[in-house]
Protein backbone atom coordinates (compact mmCIF):
# COMPACT_ATOMS: atom_id res chain seq x y z
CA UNK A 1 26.73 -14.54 -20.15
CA UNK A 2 29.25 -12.19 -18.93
CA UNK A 3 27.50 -9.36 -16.32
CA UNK A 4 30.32 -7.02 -17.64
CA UNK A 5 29.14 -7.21 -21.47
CA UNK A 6 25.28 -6.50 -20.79
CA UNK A 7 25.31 -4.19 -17.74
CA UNK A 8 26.07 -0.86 -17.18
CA UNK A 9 26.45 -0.78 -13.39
CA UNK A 10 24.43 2.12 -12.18
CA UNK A 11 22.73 0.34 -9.19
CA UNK A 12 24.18 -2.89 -7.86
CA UNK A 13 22.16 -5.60 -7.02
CA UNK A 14 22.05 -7.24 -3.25
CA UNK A 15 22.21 -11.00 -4.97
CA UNK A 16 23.03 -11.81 -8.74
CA UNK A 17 23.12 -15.92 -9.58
CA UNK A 18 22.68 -17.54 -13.11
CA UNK A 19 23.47 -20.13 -15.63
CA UNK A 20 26.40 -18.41 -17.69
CA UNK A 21 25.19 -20.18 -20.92
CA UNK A 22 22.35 -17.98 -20.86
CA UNK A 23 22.16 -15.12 -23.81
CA UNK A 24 19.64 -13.34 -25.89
CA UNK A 25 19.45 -15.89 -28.10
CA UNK A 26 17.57 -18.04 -25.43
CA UNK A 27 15.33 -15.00 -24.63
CA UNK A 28 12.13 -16.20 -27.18
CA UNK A 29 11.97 -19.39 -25.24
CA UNK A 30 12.11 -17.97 -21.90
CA UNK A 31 9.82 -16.70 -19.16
CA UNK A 32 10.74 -13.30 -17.21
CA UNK A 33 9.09 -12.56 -13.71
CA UNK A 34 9.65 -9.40 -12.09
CA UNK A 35 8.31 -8.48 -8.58
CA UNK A 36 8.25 -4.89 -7.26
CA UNK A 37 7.30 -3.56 -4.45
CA UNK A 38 8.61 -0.26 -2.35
CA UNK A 39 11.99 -1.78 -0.78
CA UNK A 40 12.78 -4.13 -3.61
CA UNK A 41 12.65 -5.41 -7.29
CA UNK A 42 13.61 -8.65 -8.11
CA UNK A 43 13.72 -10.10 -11.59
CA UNK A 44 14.53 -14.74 -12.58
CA UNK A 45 14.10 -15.98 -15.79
CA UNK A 46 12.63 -19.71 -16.33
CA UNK A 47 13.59 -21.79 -19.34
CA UNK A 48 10.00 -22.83 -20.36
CA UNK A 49 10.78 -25.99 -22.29
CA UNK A 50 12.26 -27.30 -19.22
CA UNK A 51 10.87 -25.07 -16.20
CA UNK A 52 14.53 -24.15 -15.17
CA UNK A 53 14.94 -21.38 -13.08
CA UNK A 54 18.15 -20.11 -14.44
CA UNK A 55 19.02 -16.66 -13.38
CA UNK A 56 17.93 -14.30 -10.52
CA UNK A 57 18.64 -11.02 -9.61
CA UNK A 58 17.59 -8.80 -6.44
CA UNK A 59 17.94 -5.42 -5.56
CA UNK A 60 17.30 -3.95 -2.61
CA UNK A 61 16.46 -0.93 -0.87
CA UNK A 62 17.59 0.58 2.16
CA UNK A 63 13.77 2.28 2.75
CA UNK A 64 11.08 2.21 1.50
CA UNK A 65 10.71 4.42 -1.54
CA UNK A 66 7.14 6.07 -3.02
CA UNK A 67 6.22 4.80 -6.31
CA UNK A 68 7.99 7.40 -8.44
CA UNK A 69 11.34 6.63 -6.66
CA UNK A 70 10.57 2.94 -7.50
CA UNK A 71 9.71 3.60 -11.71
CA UNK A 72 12.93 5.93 -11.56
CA UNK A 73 14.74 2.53 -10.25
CA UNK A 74 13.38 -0.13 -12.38
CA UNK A 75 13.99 2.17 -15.13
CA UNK A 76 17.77 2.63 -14.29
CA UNK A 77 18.08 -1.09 -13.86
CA UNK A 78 16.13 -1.86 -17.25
CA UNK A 79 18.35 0.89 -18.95
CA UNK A 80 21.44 -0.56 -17.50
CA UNK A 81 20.65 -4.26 -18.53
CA UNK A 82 20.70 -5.11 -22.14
CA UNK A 83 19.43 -8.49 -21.71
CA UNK A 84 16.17 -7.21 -19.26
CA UNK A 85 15.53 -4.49 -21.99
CA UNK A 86 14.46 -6.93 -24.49
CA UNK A 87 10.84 -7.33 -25.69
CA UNK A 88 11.51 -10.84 -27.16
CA UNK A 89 10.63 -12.41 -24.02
CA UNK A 90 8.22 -15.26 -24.77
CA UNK A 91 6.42 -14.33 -21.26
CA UNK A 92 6.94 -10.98 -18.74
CA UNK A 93 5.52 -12.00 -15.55
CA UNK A 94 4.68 -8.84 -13.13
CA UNK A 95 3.89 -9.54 -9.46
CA UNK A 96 2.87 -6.04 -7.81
CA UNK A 97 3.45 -5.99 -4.37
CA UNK A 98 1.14 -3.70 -2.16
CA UNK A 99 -1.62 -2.99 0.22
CA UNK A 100 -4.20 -2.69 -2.68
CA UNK A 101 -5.76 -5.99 -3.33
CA UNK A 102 -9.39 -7.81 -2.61
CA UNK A 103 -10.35 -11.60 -3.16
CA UNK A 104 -13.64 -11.62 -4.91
CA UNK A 105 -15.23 -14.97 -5.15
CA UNK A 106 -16.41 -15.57 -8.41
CA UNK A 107 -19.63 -15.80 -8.01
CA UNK A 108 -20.55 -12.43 -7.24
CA UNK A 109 -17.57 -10.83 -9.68
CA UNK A 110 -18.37 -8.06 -11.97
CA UNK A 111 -15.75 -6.83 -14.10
CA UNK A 112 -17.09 -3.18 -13.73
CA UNK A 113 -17.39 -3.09 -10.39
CA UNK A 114 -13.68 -3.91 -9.74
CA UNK A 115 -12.61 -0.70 -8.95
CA UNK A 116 -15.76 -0.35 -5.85
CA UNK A 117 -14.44 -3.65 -4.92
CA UNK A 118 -10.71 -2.11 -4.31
CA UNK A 119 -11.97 0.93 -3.09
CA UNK A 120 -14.30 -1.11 -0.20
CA UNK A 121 -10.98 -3.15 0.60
CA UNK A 122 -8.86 0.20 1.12
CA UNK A 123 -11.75 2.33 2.54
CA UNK A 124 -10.83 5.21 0.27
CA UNK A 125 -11.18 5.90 -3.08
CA UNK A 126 -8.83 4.53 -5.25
CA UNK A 127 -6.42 7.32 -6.36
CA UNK A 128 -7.06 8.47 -9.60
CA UNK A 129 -3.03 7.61 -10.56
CA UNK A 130 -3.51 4.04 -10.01
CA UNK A 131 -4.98 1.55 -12.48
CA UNK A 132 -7.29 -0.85 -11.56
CA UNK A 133 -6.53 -4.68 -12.49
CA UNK A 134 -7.85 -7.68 -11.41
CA UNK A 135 -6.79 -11.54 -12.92
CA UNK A 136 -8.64 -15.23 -12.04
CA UNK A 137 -7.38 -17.52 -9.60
CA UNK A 138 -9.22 -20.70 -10.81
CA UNK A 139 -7.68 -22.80 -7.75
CA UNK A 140 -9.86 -20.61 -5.41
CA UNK A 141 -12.76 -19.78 -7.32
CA UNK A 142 -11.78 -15.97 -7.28
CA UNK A 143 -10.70 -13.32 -9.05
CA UNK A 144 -7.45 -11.20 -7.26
CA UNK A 145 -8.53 -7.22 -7.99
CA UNK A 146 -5.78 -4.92 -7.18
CA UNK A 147 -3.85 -1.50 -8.72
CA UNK A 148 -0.77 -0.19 -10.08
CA UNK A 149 0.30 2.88 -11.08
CA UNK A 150 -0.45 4.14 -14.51
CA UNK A 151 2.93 5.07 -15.40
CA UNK A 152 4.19 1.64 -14.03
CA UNK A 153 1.39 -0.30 -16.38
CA UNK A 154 1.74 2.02 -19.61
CA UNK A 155 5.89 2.03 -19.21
CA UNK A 156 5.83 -2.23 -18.92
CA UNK A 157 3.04 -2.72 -21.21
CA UNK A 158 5.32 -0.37 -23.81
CA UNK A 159 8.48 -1.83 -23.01
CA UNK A 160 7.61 -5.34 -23.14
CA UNK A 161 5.01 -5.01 -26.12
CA UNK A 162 6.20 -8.30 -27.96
CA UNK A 163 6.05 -10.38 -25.37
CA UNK A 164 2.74 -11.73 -23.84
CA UNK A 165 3.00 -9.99 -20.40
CA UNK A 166 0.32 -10.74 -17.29
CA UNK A 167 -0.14 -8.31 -14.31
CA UNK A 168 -0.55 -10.06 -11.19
CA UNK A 169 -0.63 -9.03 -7.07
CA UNK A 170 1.94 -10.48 -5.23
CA UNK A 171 -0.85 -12.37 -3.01
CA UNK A 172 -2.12 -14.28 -6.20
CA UNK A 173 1.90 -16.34 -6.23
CA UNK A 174 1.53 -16.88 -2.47
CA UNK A 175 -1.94 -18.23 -2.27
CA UNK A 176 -0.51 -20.68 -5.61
CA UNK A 177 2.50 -21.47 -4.11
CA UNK A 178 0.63 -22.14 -0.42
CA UNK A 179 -1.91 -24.52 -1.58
CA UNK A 180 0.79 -26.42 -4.05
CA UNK A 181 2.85 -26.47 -0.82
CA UNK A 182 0.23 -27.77 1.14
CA UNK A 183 -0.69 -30.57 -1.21
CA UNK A 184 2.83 -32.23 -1.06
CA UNK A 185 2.30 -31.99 2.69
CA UNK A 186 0.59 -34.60 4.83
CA UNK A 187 -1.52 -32.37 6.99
CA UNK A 188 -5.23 -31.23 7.10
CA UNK A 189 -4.59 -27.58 7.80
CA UNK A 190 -1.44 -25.47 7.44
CA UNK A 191 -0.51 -21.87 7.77
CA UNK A 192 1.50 -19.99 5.43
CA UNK A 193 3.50 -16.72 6.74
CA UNK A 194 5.63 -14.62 4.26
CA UNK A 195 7.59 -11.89 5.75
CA UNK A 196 8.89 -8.48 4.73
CA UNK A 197 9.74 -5.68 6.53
CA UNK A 198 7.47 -4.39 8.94
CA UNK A 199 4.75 -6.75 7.11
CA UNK A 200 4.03 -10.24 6.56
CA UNK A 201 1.18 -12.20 4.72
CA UNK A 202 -0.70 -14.69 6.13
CA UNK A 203 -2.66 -17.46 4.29
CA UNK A 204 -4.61 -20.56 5.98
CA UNK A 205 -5.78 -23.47 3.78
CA UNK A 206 -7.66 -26.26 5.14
CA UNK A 207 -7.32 -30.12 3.22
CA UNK A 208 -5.82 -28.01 0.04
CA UNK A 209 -8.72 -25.37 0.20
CA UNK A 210 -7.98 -21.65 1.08
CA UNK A 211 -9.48 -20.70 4.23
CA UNK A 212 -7.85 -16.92 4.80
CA UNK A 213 -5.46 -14.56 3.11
CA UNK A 214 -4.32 -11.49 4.50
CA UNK A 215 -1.75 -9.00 5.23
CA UNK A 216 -0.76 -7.56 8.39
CA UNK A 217 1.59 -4.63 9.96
CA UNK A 218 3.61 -4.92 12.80
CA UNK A 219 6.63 -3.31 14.32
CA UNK A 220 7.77 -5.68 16.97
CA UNK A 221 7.88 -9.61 17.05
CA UNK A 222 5.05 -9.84 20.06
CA UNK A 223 2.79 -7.68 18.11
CA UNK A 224 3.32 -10.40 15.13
CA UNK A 225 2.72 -13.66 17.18
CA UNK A 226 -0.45 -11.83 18.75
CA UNK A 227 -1.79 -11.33 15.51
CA UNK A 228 -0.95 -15.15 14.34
CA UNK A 229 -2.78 -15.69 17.31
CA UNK A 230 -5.73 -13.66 17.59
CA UNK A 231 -6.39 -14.50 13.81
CA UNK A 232 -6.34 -18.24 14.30
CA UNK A 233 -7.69 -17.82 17.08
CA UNK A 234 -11.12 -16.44 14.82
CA UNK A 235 -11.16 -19.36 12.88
CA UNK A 236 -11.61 -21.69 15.64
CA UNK A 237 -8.40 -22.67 15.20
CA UNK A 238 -5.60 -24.06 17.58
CA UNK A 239 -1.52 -23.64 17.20
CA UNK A 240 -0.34 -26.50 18.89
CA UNK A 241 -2.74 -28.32 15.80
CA UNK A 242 -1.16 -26.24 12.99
CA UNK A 243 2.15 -26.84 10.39
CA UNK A 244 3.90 -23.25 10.22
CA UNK A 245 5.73 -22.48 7.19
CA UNK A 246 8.01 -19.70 7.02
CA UNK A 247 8.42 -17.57 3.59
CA UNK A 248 10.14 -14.55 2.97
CA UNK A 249 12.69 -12.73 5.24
CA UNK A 250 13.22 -14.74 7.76
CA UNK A 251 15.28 -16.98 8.75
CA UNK A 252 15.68 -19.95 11.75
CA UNK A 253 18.02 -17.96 14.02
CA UNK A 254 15.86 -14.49 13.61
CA UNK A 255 14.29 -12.77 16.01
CA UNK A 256 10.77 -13.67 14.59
CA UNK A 257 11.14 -17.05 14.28
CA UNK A 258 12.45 -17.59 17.94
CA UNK A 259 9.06 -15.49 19.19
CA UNK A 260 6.48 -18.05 16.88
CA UNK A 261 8.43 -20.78 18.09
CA UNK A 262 7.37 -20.51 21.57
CA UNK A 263 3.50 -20.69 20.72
CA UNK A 264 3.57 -22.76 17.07
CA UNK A 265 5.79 -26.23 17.85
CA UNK A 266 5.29 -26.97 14.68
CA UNK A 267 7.40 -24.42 12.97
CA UNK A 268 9.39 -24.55 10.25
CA UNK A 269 11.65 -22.24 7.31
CA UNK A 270 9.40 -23.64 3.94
CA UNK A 271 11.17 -24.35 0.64
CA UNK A 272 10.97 -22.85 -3.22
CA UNK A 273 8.55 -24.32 -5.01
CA UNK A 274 9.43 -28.20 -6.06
CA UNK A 275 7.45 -27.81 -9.50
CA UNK A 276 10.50 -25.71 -10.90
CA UNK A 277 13.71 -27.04 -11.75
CA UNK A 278 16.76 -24.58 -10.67
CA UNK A 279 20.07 -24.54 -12.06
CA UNK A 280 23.15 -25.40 -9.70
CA UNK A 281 23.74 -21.73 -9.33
CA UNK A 282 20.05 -20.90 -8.70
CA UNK A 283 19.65 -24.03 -6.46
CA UNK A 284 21.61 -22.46 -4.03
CA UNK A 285 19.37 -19.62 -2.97
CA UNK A 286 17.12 -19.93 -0.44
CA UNK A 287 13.79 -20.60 -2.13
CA UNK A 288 12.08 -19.82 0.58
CA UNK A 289 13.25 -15.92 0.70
CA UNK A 290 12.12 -15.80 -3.17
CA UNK A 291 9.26 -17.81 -2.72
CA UNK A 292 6.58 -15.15 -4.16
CA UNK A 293 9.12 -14.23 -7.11
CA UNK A 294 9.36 -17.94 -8.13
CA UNK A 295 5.63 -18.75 -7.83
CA UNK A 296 4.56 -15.85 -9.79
CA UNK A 297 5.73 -18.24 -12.89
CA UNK A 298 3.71 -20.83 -11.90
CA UNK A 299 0.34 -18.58 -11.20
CA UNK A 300 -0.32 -19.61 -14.84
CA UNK A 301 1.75 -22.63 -15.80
């Protein structure tokens, strides 16, 4: 596919890899995730038949930007791209990242209480712009209950309406991709970090189980090991006795990394996920910088 015959360039992605064989006709048999969240959206498609990542895109943000700056983007890039514009997708996968989200075991879930449940997590009402949605996570026995905006939901669920699309928080593709993770690993309890800017999600699972997921502000990289620390530190749990996998942004020579490294010895940068195949273009990303974006395929594969 040539990005000059399907792209008006209006905003320029940060990264843009793919398989150049890839055109429209190959859209019905292919998945499309999208993630979203206020300093970046970032789109790959996976060949279903063979669970190929193929193609990736990211565009970033230079701050963070309130959710009509963000719907004003997406729509540019959607408008711009012939090939994202298509409803023939055979999947849309949506990961919405944000602060709005609750784990709600399933044995006390009610559907129509989800919206108390969200509103008890974010100790405020939930605003009356937002739409509550809420999908299972059978590997945890829970159901993920989190919002969007209207306009985001009704503009996607319009755009895409020939495809089968699925709504998901951005926690739901960590938690999968964590536990997956943790079962190729030989260790009884590991802790998952994926970082952002100014944020970073932490997950603990315990012999494959989830133990803890949660996400965390900080502004400076002692503030972020004493949370790591104090949290841990709740559950009973020591770091010199814990693997440390690093998602997200972050990298081995950052500033982050050097600070965990003095109190976590076993530290290390964690990979994409090994159930998806990648093209040679797309197998030279980091996976672990697009490790939420590639999971959110897998959340119900």
């Amino acid at each position: 596919m040539a990005n000059s015959e399907n792209q008006v360039i209006e905003i320029i992605p940060t990264l843009l890899v793919g398989d150049s064989s890839f055109d429209a006709a190959s859209i019905p048999r292919c998945t499309l995730c999208i993630e979203v969240d206020e300093r970046r959206i970032r789109f790959c498609i996976v060949r279903d038949e063979s669970m190929e990542c193929i193609w990736l895109e990211d565009y970033a943000f230079d701050t963070a930007l309130n959710p009509d700056e963000i719907f004003e983007k997406l729509k540019k890039i959607f408008t711009g791209h012939l090939l994202w514009s298509s409803n023939d997708w055979k999947n849309v996968r949506i990961a919405i990242n944000s602060h709005a989200f609750s784990l709600i075991p399933n044995l006390i879930f009610e559907k129509d209480s989800a919206q108390d449940y969200l509103s008890f997590a974010l100790g405020n009402p939930v605003p009356k712009d937002e739409r509550v949605l809420y999908h299972e996570l059978p590997l945890v026995h829970a159901n993920n209950v989190f919002s969007i905006p209207q306009i985001w939901y009704d503009w996607m669920i319009n755009h895409f309406g020939s495809s089968s699309i699925a709504f998901y928080h951005i926690t739901s593709p960590l938690i999968i991709g964590a536990l997956v993770s943790h079962a190729e690993q030989q260790e009884l309890r590991i802790v998952s970090v994926y970082f952002e800017k100014e944020y970073f999600t932490l997950i603990v699972s315990e012999s494959q189980q989830l133990i803890l997921c949660n996400r965390f502000r900080y502004s400076q990289t002692q503030e972020l090991a004493y949370i790591m620390l104090f949290t841990l530190s709740q559950l009973n749990l020591l770091p010199e006795e814990m693997k440390v996998l690093c998602y997200g942004e972050i990298s081995s020579s950052s500033d982050a990394y050097t600070e965990l490294s003095r109190f976590f010895p076993n530290l290390q940068i964690g990979s994409g996920p090994t159930t998806l195949k990648y093209t040679p273009q797309c197998a030279d990303v980091p996976g672990h910088r697009y490790f939420g974006l590639f999971n959110t395929y897998l959340v119900s594969s």
